[in-house]
Protein backbone atom coordinates (compact mmCIF):
# COMPACT_ATOMS: atom_id res chain seq x y z
CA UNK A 1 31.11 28.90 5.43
CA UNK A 2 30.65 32.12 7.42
CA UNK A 3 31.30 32.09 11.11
CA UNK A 4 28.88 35.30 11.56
CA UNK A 5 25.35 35.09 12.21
CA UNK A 6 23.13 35.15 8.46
CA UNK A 7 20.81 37.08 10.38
CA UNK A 8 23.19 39.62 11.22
CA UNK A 9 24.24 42.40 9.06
CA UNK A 10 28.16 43.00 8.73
CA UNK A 11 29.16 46.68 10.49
CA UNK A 12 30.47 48.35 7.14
CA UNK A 13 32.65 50.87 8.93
CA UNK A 14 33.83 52.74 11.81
CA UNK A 15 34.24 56.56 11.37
CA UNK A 16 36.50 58.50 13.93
CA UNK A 17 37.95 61.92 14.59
CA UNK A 18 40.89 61.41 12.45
CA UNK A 19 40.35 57.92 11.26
CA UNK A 20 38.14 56.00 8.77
CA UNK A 21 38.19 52.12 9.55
CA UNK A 22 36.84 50.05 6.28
CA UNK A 23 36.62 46.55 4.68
CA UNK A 24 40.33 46.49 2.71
CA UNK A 25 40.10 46.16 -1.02
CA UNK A 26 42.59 45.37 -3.78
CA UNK A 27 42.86 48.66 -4.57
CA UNK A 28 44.16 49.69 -1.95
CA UNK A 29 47.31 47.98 -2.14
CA UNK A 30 49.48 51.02 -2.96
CA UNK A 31 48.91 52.87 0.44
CA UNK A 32 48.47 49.25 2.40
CA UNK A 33 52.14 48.31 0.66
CA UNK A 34 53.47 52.17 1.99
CA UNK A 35 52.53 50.98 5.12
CA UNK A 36 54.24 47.51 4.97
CA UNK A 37 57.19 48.52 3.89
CA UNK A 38 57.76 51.80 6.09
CA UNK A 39 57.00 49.34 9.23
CA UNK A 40 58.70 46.03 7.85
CA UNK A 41 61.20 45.20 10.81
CA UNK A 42 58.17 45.83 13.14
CA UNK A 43 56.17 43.27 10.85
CA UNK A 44 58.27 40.82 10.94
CA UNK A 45 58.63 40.61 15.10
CA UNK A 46 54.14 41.06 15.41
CA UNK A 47 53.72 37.95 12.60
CA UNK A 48 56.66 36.19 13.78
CA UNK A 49 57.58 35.50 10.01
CA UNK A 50 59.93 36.85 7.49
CA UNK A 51 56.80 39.23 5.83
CA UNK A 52 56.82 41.26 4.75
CA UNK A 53 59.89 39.81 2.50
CA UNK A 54 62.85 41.84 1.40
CA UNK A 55 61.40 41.49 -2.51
CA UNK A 56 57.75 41.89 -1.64
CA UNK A 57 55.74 43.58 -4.45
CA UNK A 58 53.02 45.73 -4.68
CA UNK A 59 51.49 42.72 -7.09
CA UNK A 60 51.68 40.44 -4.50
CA UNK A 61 49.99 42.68 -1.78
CA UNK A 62 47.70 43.32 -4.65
CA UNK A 63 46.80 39.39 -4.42
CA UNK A 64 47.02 39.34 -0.94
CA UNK A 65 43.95 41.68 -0.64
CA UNK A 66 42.10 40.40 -3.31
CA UNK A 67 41.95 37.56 -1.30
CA UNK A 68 40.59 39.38 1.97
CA UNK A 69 38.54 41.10 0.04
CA UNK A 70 37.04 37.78 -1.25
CA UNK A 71 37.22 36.31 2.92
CA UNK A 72 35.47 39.55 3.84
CA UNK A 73 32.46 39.59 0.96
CA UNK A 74 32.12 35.79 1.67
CA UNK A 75 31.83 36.44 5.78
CA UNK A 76 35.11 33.91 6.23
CA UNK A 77 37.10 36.70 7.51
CA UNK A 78 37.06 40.21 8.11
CA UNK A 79 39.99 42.42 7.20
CA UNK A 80 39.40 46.03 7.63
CA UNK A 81 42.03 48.83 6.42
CA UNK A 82 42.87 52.09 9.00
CA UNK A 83 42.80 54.85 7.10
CA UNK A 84 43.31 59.03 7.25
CA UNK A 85 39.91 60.78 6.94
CA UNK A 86 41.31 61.34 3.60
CA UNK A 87 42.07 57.78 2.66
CA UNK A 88 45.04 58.43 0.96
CA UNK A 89 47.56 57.05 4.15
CA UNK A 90 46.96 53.81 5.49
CA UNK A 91 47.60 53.59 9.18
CA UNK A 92 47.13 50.26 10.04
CA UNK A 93 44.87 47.13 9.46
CA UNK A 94 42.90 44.93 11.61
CA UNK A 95 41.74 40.98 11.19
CA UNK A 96 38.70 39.44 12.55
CA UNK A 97 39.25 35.18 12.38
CA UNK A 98 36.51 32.77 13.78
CA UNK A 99 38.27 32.01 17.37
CA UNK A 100 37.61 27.92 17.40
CA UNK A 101 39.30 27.25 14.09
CA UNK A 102 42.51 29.61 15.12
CA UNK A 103 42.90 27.52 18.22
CA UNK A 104 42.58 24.51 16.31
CA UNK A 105 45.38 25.27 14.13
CA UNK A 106 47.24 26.89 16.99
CA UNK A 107 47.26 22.99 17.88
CA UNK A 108 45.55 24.02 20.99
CA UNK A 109 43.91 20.56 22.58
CA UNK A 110 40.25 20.13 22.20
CA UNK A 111 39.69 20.23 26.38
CA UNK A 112 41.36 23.50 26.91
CA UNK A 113 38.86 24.98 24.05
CA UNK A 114 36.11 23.59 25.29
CA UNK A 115 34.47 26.68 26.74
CA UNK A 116 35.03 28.47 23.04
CA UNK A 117 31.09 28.97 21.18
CA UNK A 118 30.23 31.08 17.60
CA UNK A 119 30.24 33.22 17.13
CA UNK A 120 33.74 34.54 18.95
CA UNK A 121 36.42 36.24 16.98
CA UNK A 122 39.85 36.42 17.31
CA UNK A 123 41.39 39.92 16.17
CA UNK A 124 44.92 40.79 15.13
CA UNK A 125 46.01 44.46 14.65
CA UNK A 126 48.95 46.28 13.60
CA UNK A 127 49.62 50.12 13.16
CA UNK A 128 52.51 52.16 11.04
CA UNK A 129 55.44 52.12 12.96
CA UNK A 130 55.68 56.17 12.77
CA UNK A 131 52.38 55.51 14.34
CA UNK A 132 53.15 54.17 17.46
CA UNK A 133 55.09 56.70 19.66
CA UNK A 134 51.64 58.72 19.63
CA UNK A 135 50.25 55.84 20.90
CA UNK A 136 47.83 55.83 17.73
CA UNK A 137 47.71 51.34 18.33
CA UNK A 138 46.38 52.69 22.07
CA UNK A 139 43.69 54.48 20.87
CA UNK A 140 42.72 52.17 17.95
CA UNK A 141 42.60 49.30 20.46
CA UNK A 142 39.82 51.24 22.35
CA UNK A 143 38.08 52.32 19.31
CA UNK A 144 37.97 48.66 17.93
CA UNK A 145 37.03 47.49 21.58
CA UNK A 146 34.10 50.00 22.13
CA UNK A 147 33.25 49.18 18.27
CA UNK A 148 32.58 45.47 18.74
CA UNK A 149 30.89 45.71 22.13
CA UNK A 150 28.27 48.33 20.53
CA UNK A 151 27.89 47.32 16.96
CA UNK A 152 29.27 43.28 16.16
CA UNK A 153 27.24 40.34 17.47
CA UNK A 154 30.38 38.66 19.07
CA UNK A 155 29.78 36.32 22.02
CA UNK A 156 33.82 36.80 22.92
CA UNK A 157 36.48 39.00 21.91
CA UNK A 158 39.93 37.41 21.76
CA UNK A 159 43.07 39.26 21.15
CA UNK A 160 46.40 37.91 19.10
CA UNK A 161 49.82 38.47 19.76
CA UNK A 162 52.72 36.84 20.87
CA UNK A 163 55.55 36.69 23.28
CA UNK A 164 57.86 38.43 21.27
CA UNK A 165 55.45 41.59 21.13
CA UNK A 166 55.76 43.22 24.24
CA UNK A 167 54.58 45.94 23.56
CA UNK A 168 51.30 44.70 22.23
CA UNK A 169 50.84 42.26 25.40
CA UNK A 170 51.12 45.24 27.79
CA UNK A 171 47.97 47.24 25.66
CA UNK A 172 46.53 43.97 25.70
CA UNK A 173 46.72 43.61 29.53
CA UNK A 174 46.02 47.66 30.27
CA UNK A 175 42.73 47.22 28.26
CA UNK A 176 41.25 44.32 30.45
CA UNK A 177 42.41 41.39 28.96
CA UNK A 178 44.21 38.58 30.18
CA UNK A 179 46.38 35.46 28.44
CA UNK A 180 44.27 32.53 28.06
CA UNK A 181 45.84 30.14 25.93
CA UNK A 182 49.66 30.04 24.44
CA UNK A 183 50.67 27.71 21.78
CA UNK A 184 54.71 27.58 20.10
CA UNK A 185 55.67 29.30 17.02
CA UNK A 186 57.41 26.84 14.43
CA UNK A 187 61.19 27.15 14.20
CA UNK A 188 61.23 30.21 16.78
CA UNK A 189 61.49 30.34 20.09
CA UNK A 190 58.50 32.37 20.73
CA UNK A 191 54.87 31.60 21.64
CA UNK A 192 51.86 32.80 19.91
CA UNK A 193 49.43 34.51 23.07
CA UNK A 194 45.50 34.91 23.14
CA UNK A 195 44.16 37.03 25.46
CA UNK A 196 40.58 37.43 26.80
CA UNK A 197 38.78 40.13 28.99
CA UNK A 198 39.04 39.44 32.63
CA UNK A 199 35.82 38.84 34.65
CA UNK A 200 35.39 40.61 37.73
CA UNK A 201 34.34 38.26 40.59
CA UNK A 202 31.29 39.25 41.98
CA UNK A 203 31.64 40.09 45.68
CA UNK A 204 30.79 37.02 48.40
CA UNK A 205 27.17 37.14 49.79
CA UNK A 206 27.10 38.18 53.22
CA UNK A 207 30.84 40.28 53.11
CA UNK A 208 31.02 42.90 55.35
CA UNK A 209 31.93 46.11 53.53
């Protein structure tokens, strides 16, 4: 079952100045795998798992997108591939889950999810490690930000990461968002973070400026 509204088309892509943002495919698994296994170490620490494994495969990526290609036709999931303008170098790749169902198997308790309505998506993002002293996962973060406010019918935007990505919680906080709910990673001792934009309070009635 889809979490995104019937009614509501699917944006197909986001072009930028040096960057074409598209649904993944199977085909692309030779430049998506180039980009795993350049940035493996750095993998390993933002999925807080052992993938990419020391004797992945190409066929196995291969399968892997096959299947988001599948989630993504079916409106389950979205997985979209960063690519040059060329689309020969992948960059990066982003993942749109439903947000409830996340929680849920974040074993988050029902009361502190309360609040959470469809459709809300929870996104996960990684860029190429060569990638990230130009502060390219900066700049995609705004692009993907300005993208979903202007184009996707999302009630609520909620970010992934987790406490043993530091780097992605401080462009997490710097872009407005804040950590709203923290659940443990199996067999580490780390914590899987979602963050949501802050709301500005509205000023008192009656304050003196």
């Amino acid at each position: 079952m889809g979490f995104y509204p019937e009614e509501r088309d699917v944006p197909a892509r986001l072009v930028c100045e040096d960057v074409l943002i598209r649904p993944i495919r199977a085909s692309d698994a030779e430049a998506d795998y180039q980009a795993l296994i350049s940035s493996r170490e750095m993998l390993r620490v933002w999925d807080q798992s052992d993938w990419p494994a020391d004797d992945f495969t190409i066929d196995e990526n291969r399968a892997e997108l096959a299947e988001h290609e599948a989630d993504h036709q079916a409106r389950t999931a979205f997985t979209f591939t960063v690519m040059d303008r060329a689309e020969q170098r992948c960059l990066g790749c982003v993942y749109l889950y439903a947000l409830g169902p996340i929680l849920e198997q974040l074993g988050v308790p029902a009361a502190d999810r309360a609040d959470v309505n469809e459709p809300e998506a929870y996104v996960t993002f990684w860029v190429r490690e060569s990638e990230v002293a130009r502060e390219f996962d900066r700049e995609l973060l705004a692009e993907l930000l300005r993208w979903f406010d202007a184009e996707w019918a999302f009630q609520r935007i909620a970010l992934g990461t987790n406490t043993a990505d530091v780097r992605q919680q401080s462009l997490f906080r710097d872009a407005g968002f804040a950590e709203r709910w923290r659940a443990p990673v199996s067999g580490r001792d780390s914590a899987y973070l979602v963050y949501v934009r802050q709301v500005a309070e509205a000023p008192a009635h009656g304050s003196v400026a």
